[in-house]
C-alpha atoms as a PDB file:
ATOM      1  CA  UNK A   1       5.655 -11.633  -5.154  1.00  0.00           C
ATOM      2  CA  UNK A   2       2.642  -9.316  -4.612  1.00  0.00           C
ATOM      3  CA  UNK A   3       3.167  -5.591  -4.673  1.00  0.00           C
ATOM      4  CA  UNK A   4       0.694  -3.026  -2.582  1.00  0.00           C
ATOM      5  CA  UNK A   5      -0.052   0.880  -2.043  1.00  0.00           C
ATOM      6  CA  UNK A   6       0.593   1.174   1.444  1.00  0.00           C
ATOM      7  CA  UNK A   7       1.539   4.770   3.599  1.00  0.00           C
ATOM      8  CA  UNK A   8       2.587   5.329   6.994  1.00  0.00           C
ATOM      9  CA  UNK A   9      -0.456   7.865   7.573  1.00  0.00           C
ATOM     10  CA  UNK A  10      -3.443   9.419   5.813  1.00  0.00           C
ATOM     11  CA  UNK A  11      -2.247  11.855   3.578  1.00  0.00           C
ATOM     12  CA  UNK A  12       1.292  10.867   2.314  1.00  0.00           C
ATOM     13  CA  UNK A  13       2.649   9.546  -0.513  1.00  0.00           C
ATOM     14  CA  UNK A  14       1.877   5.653  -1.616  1.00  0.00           C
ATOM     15  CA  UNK A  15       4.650   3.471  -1.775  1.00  0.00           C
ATOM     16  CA  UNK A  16       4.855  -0.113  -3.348  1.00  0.00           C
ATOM     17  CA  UNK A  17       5.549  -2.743  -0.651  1.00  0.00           C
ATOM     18  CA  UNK A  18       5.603  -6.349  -0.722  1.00  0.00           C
ATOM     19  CA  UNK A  19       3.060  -8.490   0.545  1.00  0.00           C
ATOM     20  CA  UNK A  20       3.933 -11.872   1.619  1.00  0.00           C
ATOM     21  CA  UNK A  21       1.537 -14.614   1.463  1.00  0.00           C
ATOM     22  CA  UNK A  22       0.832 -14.843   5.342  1.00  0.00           C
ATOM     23  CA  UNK A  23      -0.999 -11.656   4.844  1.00  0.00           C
ATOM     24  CA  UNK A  24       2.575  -9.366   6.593  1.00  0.00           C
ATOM     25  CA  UNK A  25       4.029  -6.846   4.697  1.00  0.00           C
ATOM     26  CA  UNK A  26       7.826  -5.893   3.717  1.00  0.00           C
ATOM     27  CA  UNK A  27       9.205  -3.753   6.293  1.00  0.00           C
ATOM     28  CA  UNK A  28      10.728  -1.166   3.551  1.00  0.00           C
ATOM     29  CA  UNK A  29       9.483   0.010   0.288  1.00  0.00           C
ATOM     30  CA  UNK A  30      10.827  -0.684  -3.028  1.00  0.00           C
ATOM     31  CA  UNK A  31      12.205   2.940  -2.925  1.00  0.00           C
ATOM     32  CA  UNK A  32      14.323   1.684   0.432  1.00  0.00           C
ATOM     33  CA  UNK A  33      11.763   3.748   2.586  1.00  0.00           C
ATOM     34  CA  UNK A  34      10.950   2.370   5.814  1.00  0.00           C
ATOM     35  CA  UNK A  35       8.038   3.588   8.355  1.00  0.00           C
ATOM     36  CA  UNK A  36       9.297   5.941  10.794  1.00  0.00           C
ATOM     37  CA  UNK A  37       6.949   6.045  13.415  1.00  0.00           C
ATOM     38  CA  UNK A  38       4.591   3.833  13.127  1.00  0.00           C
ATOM     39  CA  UNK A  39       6.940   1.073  12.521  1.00  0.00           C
ATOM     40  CA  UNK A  40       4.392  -0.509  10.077  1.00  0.00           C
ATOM     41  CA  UNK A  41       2.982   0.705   7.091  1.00  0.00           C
ATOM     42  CA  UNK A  42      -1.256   1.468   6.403  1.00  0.00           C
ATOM     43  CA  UNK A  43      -2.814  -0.343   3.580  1.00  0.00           C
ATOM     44  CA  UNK A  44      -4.525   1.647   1.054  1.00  0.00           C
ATOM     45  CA  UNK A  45      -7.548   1.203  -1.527  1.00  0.00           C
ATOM     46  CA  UNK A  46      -9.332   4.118  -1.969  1.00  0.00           C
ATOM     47  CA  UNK A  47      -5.867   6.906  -2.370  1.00  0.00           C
ATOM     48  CA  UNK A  48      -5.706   8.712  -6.049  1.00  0.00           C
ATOM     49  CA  UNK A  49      -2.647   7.176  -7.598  1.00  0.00           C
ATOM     50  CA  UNK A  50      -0.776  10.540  -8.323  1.00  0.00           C
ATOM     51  CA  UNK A  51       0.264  10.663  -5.028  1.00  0.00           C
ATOM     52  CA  UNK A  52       2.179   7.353  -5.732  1.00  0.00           C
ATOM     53  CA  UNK A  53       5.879   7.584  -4.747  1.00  0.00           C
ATOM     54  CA  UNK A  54       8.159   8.188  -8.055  1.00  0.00           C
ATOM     55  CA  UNK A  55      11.352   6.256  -6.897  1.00  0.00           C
ATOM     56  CA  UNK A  56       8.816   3.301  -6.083  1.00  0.00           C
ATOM     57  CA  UNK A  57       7.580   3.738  -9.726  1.00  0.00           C
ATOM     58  CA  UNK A  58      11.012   3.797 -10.983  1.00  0.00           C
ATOM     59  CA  UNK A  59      11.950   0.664  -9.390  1.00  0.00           C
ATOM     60  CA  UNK A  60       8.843  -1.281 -10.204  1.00  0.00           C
ATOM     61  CA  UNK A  61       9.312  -0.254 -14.228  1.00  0.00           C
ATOM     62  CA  UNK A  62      12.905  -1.650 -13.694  1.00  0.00           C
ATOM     63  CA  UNK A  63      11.428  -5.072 -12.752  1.00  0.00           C
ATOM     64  CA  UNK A  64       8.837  -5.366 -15.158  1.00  0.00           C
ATOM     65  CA  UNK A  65      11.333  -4.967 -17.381  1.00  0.00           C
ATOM     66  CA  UNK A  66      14.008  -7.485 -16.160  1.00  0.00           C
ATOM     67  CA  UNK A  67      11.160 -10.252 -15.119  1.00  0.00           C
ATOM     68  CA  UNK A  68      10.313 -11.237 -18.540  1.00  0.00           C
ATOM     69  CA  UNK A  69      13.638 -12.162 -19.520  1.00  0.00           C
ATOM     70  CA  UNK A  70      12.649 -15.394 -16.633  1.00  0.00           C
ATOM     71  CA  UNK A  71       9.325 -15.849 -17.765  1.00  0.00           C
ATOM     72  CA  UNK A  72       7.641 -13.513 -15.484  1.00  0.00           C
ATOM     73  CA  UNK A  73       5.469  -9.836 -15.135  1.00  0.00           C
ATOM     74  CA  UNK A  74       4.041  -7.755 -13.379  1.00  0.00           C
ATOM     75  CA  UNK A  75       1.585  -5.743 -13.033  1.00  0.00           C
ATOM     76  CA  UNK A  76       1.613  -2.580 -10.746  1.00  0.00           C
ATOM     77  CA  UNK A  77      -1.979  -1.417 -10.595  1.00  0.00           C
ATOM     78  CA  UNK A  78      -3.386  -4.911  -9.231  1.00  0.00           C
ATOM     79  CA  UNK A  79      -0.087  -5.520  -7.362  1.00  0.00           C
ATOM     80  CA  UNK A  80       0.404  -8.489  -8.587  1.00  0.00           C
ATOM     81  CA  UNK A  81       3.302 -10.649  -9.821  1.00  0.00           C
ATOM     82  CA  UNK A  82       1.930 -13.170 -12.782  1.00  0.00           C
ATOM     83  CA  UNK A  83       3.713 -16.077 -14.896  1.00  0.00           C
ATOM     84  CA  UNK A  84       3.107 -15.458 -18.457  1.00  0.00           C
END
């Protein structure tokens, strides 16, 4: 499981999505948020990281705390998912 900053346009809040390995991207958010109109979401690299959705935070703190428990982490800021 890898884990991006993506937004819907310039401007808004980041949100952590899920990148699959054929390069496509979840459809929602981990904070249940889907695009609205766009219908897809923008990736991001160069967005200051306060603007990062808190619910999307939330959830990702919950995992990284569950995943070791089967031998797994993560890590948020390279949006990656890593055995340990």
């Amino acid at each position: 499981m890898n884990l991006r900053y993506a937004q819907e346009y310039g401007g808004q809040k980041l949100h952590l999505v899920e990148a699959h390995t054929d390069g496509s991207v979840s459809y929602r958010a981990l904070c249940g948020r889907k695009p609205e109109k766009r219908e897809t979401w923008r990736m991001t690299i160069n967005c200051p990281l306060g603007h990062a959705c808190k619910k999307c935070l939330k959830v990702a703190d919950n995992l990284r705390e569950s995943l070791p428990a089967v031998g797994l982490s993560i890590d948020v800021t390279a949006g990656e998912l890593a055995r340990e």
